[in-house]
N, C-alpha and C. Protein backbone atom coordinates (compact mmCIF):
# COMPACT_ATOMS: atom_id res chain seq x y z
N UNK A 1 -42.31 189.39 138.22
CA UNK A 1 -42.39 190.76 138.66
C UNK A 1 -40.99 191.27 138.97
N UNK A 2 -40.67 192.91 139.18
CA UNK A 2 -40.06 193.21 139.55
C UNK A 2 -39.76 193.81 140.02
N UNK A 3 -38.75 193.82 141.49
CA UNK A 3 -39.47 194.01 143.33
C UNK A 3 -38.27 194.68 143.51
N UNK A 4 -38.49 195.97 144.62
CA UNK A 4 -37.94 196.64 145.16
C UNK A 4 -37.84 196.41 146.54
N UNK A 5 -36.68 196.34 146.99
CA UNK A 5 -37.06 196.10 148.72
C UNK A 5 -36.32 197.26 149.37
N UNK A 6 -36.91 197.58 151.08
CA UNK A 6 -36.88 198.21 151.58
C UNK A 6 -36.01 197.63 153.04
N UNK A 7 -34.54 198.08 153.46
CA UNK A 7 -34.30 197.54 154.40
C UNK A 7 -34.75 198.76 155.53
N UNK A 8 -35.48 198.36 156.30
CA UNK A 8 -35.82 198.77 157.40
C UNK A 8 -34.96 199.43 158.39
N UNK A 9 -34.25 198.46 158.89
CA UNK A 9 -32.53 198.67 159.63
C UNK A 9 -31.82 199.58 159.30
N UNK A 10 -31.52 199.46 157.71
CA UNK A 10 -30.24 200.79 157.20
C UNK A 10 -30.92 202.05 156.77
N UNK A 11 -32.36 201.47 155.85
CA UNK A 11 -32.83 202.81 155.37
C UNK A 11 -32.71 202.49 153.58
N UNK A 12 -32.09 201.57 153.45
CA UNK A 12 -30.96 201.12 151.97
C UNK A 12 -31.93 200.41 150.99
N UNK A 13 -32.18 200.47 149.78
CA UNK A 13 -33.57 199.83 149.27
C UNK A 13 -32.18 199.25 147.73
N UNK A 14 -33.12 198.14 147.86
CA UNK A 14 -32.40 196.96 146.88
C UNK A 14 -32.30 197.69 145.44
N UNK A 15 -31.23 196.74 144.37
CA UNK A 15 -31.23 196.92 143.56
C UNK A 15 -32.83 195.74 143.02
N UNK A 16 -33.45 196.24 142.16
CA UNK A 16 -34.51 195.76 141.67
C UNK A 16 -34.34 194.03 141.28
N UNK A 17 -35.72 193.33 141.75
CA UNK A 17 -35.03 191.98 141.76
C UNK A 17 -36.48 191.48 140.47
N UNK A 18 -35.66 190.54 139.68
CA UNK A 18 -36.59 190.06 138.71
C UNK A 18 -37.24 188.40 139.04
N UNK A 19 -38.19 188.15 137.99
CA UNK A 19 -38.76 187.33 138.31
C UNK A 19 -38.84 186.13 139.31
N UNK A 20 -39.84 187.06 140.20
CA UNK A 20 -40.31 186.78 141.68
C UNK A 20 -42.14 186.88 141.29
N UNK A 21 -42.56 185.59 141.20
CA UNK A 21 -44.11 185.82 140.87
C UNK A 21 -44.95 185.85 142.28
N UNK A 22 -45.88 186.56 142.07
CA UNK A 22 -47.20 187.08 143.11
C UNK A 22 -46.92 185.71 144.10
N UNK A 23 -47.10 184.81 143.90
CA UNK A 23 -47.42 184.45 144.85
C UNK A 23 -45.96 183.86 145.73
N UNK A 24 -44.85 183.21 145.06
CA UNK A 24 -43.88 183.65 145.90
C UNK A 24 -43.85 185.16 147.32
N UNK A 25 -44.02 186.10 146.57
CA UNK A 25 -43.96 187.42 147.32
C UNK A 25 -44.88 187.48 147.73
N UNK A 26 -46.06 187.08 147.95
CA UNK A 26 -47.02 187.67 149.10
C UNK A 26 -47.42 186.26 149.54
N UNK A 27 -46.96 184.61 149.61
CA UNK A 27 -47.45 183.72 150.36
C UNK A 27 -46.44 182.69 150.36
N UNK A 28 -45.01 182.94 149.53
CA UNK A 28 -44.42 181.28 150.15
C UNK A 28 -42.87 182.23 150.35
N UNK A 29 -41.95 181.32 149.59
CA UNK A 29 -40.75 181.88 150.24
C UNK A 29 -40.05 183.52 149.95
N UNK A 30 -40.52 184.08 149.43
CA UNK A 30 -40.23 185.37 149.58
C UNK A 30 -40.85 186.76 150.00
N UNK A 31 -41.59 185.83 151.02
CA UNK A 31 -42.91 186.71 151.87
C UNK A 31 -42.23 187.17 153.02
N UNK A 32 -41.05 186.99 153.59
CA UNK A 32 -40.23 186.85 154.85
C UNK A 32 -39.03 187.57 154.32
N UNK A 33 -38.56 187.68 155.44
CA UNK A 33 -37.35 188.23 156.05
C UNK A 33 -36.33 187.17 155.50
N UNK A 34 -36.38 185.59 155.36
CA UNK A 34 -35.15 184.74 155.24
C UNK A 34 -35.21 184.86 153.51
N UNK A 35 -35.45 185.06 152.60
CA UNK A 35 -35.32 185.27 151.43
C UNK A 35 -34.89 186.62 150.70
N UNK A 36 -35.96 187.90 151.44
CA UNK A 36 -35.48 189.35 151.14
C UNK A 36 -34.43 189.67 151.32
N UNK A 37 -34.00 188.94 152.07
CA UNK A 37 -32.61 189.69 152.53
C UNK A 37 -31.39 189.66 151.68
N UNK A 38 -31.66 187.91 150.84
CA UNK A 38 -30.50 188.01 149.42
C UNK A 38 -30.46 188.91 148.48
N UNK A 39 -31.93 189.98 148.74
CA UNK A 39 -31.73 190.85 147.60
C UNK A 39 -30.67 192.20 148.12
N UNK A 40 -29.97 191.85 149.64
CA UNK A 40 -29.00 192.88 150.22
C UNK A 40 -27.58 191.96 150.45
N UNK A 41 -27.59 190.79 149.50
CA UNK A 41 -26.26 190.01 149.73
C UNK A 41 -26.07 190.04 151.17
N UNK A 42 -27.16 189.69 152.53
CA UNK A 42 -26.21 189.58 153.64
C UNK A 42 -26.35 187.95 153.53
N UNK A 43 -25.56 187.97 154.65
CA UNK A 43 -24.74 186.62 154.78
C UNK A 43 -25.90 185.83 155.80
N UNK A 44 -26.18 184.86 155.59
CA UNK A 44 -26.95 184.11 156.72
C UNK A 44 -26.08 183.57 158.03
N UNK A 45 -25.10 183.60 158.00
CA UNK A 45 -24.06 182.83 159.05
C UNK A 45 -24.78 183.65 160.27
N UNK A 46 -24.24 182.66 161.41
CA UNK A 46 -25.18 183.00 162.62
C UNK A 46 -26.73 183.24 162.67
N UNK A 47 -26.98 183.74 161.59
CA UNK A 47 -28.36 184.63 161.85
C UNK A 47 -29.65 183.57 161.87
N UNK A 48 -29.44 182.42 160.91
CA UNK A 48 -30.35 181.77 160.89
C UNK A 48 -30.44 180.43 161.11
N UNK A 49 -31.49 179.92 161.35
CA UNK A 49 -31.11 178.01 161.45
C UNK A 49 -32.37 177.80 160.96
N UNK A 50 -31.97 176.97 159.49
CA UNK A 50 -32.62 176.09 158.73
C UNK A 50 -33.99 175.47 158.85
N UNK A 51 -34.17 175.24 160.50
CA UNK A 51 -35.26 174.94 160.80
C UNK A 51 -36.17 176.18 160.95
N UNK A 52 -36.17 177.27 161.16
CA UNK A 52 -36.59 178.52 162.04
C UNK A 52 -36.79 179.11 160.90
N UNK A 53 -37.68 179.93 160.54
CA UNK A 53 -37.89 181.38 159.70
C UNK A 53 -37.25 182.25 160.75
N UNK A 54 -37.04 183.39 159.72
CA UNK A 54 -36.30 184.41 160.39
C UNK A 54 -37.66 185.50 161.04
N UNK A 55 -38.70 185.45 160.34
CA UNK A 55 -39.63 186.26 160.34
C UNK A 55 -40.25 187.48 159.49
N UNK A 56 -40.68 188.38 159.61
CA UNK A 56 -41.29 189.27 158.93
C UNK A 56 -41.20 190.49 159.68
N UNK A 57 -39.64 191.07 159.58
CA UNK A 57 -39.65 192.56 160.95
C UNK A 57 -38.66 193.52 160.09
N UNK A 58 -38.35 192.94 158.65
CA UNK A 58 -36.94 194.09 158.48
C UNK A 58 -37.19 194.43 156.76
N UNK A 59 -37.56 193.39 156.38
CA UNK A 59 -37.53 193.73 154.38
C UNK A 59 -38.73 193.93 154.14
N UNK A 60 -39.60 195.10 153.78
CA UNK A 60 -40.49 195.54 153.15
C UNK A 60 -40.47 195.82 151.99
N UNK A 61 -41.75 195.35 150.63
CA UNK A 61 -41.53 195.29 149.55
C UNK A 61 -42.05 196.80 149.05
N UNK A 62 -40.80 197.59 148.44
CA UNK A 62 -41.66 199.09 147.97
C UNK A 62 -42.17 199.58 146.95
N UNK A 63 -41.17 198.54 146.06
CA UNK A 63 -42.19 198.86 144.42
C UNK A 63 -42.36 197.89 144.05
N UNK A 64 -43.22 197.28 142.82
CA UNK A 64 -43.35 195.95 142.25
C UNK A 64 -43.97 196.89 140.42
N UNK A 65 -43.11 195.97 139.65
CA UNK A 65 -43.26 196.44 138.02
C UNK A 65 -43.76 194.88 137.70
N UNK A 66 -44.89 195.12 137.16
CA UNK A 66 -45.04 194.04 136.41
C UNK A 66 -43.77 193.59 134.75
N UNK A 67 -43.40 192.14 134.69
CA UNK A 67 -42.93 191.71 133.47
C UNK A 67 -43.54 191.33 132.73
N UNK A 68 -43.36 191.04 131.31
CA UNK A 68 -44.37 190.43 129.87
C UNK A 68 -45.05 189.51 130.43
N UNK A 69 -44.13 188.44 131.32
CA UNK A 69 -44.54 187.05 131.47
C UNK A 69 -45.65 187.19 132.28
N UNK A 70 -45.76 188.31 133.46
CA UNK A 70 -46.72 188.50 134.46
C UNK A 70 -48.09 188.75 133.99
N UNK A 71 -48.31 189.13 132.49
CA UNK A 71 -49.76 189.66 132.07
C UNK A 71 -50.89 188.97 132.24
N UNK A 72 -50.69 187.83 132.51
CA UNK A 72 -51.81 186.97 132.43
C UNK A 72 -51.99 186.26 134.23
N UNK A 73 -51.24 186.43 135.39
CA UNK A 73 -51.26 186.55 136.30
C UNK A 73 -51.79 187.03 137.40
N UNK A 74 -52.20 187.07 139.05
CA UNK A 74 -52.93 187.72 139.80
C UNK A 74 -52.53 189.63 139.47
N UNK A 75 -53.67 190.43 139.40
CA UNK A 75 -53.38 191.57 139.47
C UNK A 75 -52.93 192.19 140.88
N UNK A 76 -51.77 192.97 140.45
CA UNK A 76 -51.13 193.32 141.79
C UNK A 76 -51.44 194.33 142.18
N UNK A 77 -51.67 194.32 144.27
CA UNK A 77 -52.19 195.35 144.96
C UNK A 77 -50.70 195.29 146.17
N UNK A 78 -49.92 196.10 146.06
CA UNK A 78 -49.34 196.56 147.41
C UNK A 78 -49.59 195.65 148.37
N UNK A 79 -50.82 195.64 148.91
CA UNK A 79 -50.89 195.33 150.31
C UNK A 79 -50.77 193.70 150.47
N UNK A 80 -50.56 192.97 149.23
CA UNK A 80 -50.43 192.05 149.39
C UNK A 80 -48.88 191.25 149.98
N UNK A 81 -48.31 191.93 149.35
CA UNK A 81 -46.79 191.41 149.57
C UNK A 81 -46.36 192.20 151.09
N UNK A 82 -46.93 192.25 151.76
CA UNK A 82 -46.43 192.47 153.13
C UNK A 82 -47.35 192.84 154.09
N UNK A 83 -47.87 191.69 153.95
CA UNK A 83 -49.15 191.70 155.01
C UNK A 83 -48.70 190.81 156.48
N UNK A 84 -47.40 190.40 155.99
CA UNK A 84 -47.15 189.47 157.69
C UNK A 84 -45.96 189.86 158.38
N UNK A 85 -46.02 191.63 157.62
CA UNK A 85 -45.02 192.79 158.36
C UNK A 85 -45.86 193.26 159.34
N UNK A 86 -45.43 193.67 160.14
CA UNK A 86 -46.34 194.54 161.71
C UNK A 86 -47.11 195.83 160.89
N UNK A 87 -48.07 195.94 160.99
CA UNK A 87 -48.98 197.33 160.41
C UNK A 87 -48.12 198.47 160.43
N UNK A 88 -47.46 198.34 162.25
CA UNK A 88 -46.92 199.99 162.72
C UNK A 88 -45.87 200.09 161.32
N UNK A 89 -45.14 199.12 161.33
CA UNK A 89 -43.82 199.12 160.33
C UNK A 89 -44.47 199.66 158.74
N UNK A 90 -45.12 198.62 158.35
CA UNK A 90 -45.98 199.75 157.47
C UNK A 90 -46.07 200.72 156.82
N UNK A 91 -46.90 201.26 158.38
CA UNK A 91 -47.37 202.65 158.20
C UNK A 91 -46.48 203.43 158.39
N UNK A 92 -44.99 202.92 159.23
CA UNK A 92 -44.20 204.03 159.17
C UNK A 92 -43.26 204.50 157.85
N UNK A 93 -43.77 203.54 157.37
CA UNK A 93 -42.73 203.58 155.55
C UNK A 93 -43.51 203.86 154.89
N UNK A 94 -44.78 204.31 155.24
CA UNK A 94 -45.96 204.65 153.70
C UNK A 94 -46.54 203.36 153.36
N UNK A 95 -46.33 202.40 153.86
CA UNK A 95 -47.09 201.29 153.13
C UNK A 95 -48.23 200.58 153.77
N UNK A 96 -49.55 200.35 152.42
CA UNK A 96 -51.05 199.59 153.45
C UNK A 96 -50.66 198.83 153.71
């Protein structure tokens, strides 16, 4: 797929990131905050420790394009890829 993200913090939405499949983005490592964030080149120094997720409070996913390879894959609904963002956050960006 290919994913648009939303930084929360600046307002600043990614350059479009390619093959990232469904379930990466809505259940393993790019469901969070410690992965989205490479799609804004920040730096992990200080911010994170290896052991710890960072959480789910700042990168919201805003568009998703399906690729060739994706056709035969889960059909995609929005609300999947950021369901372990806070609702309010969400709803304040337009998103179920």
């Amino acid at each position: 797929m290919i994913v648009t993200y939303l930084d929360t913090k600046t307002g600043k939405r990614s350059d479009p990131q390619s093959g990232i499949s469904w379930f990466e983005l809505a259940a393993n490592n790019w469901s969070c905050d410690c992965n989205r964030r490479r799609a804004f080149e920040l730096s992990d120094e200080g911010e994170r420790n290896w052991n710890n997720c960072l959480g789910s409070h700042r990168f919201l996913v805003v568009s998703v394009e399906l690729e060739q390879r994706d056709f035969h894959s889960t059909p995609v609904d929005m609300a999947d890829f950021n369901t372990s963002y806070p609702l309010e956050l969400r709803r304040q960006h337009g998103l179920p």
